[in-house]
C-alpha atoms as a PDB file:
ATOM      1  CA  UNK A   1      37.455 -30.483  -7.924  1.00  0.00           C
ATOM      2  CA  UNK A   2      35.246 -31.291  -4.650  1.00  0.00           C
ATOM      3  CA  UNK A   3      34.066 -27.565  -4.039  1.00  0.00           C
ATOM      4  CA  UNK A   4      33.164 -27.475  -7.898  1.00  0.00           C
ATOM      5  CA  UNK A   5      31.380 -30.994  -7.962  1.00  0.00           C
ATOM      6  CA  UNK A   6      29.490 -29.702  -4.625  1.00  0.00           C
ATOM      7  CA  UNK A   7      28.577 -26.163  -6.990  1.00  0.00           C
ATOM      8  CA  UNK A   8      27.236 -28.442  -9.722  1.00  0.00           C
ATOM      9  CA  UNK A   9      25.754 -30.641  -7.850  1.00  0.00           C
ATOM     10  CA  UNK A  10      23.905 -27.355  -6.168  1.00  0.00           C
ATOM     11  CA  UNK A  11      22.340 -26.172  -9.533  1.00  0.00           C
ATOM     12  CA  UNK A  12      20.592 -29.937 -10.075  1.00  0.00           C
ATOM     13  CA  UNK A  13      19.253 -29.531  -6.376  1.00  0.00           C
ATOM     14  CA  UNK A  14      18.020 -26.351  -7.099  1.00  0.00           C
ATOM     15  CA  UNK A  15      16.657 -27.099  -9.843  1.00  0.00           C
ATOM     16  CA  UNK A  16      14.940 -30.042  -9.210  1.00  0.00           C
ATOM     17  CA  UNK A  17      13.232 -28.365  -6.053  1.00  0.00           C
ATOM     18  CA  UNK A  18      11.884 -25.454  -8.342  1.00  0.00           C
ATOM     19  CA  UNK A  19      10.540 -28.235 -10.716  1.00  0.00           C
ATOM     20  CA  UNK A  20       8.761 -29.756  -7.757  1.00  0.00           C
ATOM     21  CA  UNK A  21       7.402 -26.745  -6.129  1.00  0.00           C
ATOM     22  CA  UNK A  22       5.871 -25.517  -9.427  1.00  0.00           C
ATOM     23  CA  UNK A  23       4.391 -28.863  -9.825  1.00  0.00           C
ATOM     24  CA  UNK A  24       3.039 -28.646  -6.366  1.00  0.00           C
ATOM     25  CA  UNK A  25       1.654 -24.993  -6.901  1.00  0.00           C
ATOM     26  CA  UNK A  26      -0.316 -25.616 -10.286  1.00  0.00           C
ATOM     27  CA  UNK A  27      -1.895 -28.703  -8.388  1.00  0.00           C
ATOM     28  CA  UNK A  28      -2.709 -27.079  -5.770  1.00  0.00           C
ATOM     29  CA  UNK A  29      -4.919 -24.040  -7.599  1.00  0.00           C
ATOM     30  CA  UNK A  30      -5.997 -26.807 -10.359  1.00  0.00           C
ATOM     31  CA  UNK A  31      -3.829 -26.522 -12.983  1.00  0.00           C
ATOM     32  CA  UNK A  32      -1.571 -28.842 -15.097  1.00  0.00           C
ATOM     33  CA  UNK A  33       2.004 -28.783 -13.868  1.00  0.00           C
ATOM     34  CA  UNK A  34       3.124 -29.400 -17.382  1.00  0.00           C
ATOM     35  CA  UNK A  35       1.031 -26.017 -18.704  1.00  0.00           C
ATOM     36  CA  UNK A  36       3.956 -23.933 -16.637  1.00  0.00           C
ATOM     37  CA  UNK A  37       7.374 -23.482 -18.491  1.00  0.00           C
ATOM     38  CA  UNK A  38       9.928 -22.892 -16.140  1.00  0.00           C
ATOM     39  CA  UNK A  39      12.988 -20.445 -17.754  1.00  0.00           C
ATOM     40  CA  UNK A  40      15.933 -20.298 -15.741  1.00  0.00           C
ATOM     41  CA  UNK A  41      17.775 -17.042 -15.243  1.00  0.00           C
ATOM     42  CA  UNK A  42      20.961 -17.445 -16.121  1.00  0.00           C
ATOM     43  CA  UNK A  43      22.053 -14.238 -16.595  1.00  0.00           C
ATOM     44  CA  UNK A  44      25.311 -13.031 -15.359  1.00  0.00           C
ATOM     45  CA  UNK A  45      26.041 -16.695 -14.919  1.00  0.00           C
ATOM     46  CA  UNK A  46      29.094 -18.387 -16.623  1.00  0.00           C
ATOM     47  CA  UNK A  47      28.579 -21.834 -18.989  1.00  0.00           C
ATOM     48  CA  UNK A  48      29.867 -23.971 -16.217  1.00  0.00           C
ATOM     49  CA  UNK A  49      27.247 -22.981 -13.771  1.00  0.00           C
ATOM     50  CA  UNK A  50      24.631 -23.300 -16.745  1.00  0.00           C
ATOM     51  CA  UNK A  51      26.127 -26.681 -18.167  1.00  0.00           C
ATOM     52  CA  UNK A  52      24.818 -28.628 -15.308  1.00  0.00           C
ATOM     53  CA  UNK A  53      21.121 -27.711 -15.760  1.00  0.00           C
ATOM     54  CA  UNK A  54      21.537 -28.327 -19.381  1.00  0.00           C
ATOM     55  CA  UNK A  55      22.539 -31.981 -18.869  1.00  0.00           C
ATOM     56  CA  UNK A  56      19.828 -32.012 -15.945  1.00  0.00           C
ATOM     57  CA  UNK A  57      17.227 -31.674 -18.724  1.00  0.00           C
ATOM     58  CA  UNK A  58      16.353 -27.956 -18.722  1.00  0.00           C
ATOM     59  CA  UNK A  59      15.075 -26.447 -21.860  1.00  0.00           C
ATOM     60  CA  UNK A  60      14.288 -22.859 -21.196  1.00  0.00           C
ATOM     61  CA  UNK A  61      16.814 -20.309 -20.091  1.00  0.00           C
ATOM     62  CA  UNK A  62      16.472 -16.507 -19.972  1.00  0.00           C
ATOM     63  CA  UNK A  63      18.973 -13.768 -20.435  1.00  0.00           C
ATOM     64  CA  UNK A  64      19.317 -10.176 -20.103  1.00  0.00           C
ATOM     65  CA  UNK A  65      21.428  -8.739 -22.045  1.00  0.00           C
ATOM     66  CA  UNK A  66      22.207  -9.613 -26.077  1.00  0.00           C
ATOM     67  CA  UNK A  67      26.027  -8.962 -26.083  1.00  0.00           C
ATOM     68  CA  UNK A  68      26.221 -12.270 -22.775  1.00  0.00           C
ATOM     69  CA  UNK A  69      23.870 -13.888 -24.376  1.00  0.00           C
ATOM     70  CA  UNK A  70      25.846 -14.145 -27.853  1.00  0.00           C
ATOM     71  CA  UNK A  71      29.360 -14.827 -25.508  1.00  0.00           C
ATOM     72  CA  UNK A  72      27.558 -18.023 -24.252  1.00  0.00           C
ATOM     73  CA  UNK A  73      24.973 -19.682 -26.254  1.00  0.00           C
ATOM     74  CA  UNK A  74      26.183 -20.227 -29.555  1.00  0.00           C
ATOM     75  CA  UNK A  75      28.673 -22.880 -28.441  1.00  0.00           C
ATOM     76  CA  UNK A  76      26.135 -24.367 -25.661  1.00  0.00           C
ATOM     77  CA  UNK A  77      23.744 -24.776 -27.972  1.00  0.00           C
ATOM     78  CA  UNK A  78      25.802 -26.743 -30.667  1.00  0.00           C
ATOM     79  CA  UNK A  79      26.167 -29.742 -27.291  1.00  0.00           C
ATOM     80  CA  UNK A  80      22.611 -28.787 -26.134  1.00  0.00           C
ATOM     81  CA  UNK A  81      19.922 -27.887 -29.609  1.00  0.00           C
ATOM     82  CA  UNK A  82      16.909 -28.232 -27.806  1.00  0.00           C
ATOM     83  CA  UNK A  83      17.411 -25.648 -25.515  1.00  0.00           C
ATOM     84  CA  UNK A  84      15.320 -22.394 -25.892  1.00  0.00           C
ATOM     85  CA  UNK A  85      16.596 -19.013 -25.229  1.00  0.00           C
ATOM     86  CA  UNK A  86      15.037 -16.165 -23.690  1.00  0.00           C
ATOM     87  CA  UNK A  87      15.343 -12.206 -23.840  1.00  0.00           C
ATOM     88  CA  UNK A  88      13.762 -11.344 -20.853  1.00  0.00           C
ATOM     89  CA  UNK A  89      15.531  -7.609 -20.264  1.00  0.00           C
ATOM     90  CA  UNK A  90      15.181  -4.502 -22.027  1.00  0.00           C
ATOM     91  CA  UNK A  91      15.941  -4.679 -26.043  1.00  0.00           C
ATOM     92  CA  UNK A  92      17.736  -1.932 -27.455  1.00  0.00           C
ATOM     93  CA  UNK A  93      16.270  -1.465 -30.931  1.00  0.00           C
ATOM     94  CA  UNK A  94      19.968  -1.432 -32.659  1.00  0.00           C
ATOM     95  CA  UNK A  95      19.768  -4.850 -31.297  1.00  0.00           C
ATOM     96  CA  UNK A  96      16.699  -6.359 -32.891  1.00  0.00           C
ATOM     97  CA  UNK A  97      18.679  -7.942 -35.736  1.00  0.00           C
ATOM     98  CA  UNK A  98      21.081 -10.120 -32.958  1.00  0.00           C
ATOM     99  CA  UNK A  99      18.284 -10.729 -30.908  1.00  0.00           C
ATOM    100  CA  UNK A 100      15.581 -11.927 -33.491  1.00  0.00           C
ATOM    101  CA  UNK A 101      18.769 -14.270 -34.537  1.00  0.00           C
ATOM    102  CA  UNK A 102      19.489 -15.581 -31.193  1.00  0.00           C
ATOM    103  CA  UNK A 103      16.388 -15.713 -29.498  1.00  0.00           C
ATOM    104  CA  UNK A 104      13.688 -18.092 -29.488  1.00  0.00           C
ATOM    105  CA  UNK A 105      11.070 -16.303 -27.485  1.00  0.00           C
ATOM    106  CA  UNK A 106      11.097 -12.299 -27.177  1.00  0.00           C
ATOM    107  CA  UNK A 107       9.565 -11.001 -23.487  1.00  0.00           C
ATOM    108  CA  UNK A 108      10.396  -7.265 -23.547  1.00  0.00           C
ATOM    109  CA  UNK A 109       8.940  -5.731 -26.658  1.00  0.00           C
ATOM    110  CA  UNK A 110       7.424  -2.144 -25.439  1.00  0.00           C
ATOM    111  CA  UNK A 111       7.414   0.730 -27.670  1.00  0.00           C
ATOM    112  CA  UNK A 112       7.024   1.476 -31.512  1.00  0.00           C
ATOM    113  CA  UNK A 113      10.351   1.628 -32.445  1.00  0.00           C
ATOM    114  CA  UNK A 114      11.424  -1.765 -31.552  1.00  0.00           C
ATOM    115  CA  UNK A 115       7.661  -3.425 -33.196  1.00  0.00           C
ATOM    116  CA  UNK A 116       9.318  -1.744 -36.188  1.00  0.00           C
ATOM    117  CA  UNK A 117      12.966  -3.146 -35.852  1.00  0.00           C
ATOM    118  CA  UNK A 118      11.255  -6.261 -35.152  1.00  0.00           C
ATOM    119  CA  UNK A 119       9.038  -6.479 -37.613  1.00  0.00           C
ATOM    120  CA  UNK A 120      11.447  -5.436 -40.233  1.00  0.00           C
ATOM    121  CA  UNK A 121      14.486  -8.061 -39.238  1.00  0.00           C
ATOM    122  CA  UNK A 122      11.555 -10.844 -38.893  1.00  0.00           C
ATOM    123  CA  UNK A 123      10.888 -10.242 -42.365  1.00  0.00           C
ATOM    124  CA  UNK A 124      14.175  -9.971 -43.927  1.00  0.00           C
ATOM    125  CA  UNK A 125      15.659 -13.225 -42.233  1.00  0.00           C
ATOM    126  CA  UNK A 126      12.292 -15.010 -42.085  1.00  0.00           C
ATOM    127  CA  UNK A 127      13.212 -16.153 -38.330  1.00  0.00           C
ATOM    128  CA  UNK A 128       9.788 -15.489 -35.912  1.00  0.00           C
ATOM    129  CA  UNK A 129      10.932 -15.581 -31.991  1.00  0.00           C
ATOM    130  CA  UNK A 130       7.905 -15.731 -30.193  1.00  0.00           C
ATOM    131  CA  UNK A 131       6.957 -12.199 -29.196  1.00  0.00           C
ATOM    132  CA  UNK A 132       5.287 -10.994 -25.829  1.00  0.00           C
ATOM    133  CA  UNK A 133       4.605  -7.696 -24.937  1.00  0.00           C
ATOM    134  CA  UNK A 134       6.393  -6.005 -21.416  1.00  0.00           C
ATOM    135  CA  UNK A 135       3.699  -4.374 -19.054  1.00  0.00           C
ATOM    136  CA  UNK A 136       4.404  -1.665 -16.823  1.00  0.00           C
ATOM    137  CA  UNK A 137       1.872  -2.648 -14.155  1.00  0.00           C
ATOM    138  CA  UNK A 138       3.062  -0.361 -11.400  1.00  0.00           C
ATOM    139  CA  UNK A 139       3.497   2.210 -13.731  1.00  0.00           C
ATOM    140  CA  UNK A 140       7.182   2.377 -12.070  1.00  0.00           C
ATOM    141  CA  UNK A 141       9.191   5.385 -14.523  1.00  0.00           C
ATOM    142  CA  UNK A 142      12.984   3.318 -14.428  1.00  0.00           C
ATOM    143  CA  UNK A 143      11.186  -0.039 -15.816  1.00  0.00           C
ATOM    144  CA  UNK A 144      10.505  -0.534 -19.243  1.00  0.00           C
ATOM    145  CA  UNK A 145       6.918  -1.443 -20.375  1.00  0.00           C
ATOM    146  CA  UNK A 146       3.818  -0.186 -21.876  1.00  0.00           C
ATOM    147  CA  UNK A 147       1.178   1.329 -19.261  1.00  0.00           C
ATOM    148  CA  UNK A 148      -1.762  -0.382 -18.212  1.00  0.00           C
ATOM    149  CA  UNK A 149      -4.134   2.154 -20.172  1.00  0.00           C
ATOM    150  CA  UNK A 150      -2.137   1.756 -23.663  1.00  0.00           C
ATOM    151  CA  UNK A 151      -1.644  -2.039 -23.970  1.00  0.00           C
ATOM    152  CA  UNK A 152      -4.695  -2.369 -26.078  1.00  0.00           C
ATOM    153  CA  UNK A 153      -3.615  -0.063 -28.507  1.00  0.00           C
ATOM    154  CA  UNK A 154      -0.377  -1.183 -28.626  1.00  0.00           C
ATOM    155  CA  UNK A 155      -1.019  -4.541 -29.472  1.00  0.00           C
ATOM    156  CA  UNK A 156      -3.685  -3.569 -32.013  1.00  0.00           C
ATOM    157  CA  UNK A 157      -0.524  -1.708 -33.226  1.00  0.00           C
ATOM    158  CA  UNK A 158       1.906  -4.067 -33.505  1.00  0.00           C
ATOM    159  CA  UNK A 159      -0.234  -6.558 -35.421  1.00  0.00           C
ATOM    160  CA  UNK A 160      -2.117  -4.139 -37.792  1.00  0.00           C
ATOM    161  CA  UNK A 161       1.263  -1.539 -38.302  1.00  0.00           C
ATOM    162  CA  UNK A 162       3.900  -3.909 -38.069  1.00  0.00           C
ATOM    163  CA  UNK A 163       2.497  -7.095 -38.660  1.00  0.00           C
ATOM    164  CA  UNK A 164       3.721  -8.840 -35.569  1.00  0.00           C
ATOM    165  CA  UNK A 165       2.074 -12.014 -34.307  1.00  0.00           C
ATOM    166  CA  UNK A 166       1.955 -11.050 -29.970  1.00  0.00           C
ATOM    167  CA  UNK A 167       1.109 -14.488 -27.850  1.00  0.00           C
ATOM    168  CA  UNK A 168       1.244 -12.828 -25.037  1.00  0.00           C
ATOM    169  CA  UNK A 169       2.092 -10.483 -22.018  1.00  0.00           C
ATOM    170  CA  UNK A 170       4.988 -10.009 -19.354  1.00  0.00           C
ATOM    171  CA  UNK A 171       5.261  -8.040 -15.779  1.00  0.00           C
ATOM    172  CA  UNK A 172       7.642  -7.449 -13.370  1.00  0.00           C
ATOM    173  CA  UNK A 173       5.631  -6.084 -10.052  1.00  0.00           C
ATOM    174  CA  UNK A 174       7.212  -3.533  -8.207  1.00  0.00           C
ATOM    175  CA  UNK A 175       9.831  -5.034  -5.541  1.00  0.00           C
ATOM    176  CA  UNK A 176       7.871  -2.840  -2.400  1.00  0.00           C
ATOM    177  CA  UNK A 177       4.317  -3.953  -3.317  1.00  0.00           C
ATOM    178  CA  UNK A 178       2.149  -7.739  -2.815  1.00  0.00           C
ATOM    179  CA  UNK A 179       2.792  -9.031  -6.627  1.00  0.00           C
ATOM    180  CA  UNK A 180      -0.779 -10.833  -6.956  1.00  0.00           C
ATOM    181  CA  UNK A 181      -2.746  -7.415  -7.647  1.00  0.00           C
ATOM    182  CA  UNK A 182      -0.239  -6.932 -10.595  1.00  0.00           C
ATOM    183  CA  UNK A 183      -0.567 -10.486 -11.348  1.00  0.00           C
ATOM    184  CA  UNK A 184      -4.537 -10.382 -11.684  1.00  0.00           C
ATOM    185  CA  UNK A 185      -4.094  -7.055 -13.607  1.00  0.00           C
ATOM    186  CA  UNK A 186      -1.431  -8.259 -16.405  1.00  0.00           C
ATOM    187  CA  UNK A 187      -3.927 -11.525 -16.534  1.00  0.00           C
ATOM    188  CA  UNK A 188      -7.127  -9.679 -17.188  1.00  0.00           C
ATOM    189  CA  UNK A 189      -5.501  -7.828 -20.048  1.00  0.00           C
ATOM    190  CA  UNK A 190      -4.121 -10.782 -21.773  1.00  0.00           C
ATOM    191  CA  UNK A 191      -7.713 -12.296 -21.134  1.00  0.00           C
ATOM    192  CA  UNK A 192      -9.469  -9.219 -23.003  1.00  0.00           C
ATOM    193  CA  UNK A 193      -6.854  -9.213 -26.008  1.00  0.00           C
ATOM    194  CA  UNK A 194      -7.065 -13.253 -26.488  1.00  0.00           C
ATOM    195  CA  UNK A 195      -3.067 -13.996 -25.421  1.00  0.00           C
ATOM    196  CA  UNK A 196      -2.828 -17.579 -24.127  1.00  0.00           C
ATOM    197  CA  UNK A 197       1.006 -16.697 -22.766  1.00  0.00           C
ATOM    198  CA  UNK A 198       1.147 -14.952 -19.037  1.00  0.00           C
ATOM    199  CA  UNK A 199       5.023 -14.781 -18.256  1.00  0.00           C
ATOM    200  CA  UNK A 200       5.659 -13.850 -14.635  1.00  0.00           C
ATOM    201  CA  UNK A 201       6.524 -14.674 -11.508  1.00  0.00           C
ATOM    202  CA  UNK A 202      10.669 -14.972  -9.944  1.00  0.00           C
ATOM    203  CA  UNK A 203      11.870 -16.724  -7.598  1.00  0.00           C
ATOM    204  CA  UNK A 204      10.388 -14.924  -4.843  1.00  0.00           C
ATOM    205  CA  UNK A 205       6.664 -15.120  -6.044  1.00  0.00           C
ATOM    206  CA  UNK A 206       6.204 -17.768  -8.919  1.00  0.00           C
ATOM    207  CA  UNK A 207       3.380 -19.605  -6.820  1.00  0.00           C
ATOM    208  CA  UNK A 208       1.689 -16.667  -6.738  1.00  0.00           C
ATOM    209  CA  UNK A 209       1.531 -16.228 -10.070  1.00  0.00           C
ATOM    210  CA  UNK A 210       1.264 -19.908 -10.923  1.00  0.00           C
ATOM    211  CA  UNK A 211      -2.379 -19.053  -8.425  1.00  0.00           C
ATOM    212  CA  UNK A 212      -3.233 -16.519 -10.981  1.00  0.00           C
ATOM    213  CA  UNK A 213      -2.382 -17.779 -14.418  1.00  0.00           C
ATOM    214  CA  UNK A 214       1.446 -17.670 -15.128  1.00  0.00           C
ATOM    215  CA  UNK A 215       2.098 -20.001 -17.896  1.00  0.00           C
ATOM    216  CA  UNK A 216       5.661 -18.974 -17.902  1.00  0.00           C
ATOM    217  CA  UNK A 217       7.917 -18.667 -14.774  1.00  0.00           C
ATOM    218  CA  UNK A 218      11.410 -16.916 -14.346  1.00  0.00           C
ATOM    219  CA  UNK A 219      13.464 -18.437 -12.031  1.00  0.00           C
ATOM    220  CA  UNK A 220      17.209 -17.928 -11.444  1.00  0.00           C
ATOM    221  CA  UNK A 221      18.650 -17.308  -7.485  1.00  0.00           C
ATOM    222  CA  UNK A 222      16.307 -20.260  -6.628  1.00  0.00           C
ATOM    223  CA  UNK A 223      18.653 -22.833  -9.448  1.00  0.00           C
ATOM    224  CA  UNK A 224      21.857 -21.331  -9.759  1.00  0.00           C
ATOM    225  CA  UNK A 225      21.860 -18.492  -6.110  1.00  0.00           C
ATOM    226  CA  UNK A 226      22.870 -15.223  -5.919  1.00  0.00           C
ATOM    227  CA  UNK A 227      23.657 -13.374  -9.109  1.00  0.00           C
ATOM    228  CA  UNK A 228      27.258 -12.319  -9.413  1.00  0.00           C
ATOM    229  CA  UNK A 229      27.138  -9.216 -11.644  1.00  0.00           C
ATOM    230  CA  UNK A 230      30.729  -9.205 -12.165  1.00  0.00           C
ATOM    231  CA  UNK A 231      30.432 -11.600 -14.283  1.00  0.00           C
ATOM    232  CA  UNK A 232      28.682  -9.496 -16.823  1.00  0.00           C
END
């Protein structure tokens, strides 16, 4: 019971650093510590390791994968309603329906097919999730995302074709390169298209992104540590 008490007691340290040091970084570049959501990554991790942030307050929580996501959070959120969940990995389009159901806030949408799956499951179960818009921003072929040169038309797309209401845009900058150029890039198109919502930024690079905009961090070996994928 010690060891686990010592775990818990882990995540609320963790977390309550991460708060702090976003707080710090929006001060220091002159920005509102309460304009930057923090959603913590808790994919791969089991509700135990999750409850504890949930009763430390947290709100925002971001998953990978639909199938984990449906194994944990129904029964979380009956105890916790006001959290909000997050699909921040790739979306299959066979898995629009589950996701627009589960899913407050959308972060991967990048091709046609799934602004059409989307679209069509939005409108048949009249449930929105918030919908943002993946960017390829090192143009990296395994990552999903649109390319830098297409985004426009994409989003013109998605609200003219399909309908879709887009608030904003996500990136994940290659592991090998500085992020902020990426950062600065995936901020300049948002600017152009009129998207108030800039999610990026991990663990290893938030305040950099916090520097240039982010209004929406993803944090999760920084709260809960190292991912164990076997859980998954």
């Amino acid at each position: 019971m010690r060891a686990k008490d010592g775990a818990m007691q882990d995540v609320v340290t963790g977390l309550q650093e991460t708060r702090a040091a976003i707080a710090r970084a929006a001060r220091d570049f002159g920005r509102r510590p309460e304009d930057v959501t923090l959603i913590a990554v808790s994919k791969t991790k089991p509700t135990e390791v999750i409850l504890p942030a949930l009763e430390a307050g947290q709100v925002d929580f971001g998953e990978n994968y639909v199938q984990e996501a449906k194994a944990k959070w129904p029964d979380l959120r009956e105890r916790f309603p006001h959290a909000r969940l997050h699909m921040i990995g790739p979306l299959q389009s066979n898995k629009a329906k589950e996701a627009v159901a589960l899913f407050d806030t959308i972060h991967s949408l990048d091709r046609e097919s799934l602004a059409k799956e989307l679209s069509r499951e939005i409108a048949r179960s009249g449930r929105a999730p918030r919908l943002i818009v993946q960017v390829n921003t090192g143009a990296e072929p395994q990552k999903g995302g649109v390319l830098p040169p297409d985004v426009d038309a994409f989003l013109t797309s998605c609200r003219v074709t399909y309908g879709l209401e887009i608030e904003g845009l996500m990136c994940i900058p290659p592991a090998d390169e500085p992020p902020s150029p990426h950062f600065a890039l995936l901020a300049k198109i948002a600017k152009r298209n009129g998207l108030p919502i800039l999610s990026m930024g991990m663990s290893a690079d938030y305040e950099a992104a916090i520097q240039l905009g982010a209004t929406h961090v993803r944090v999760g070996s920084a709260i809960f540590g190292a991912r164990d994928y076997g859980t998954t």
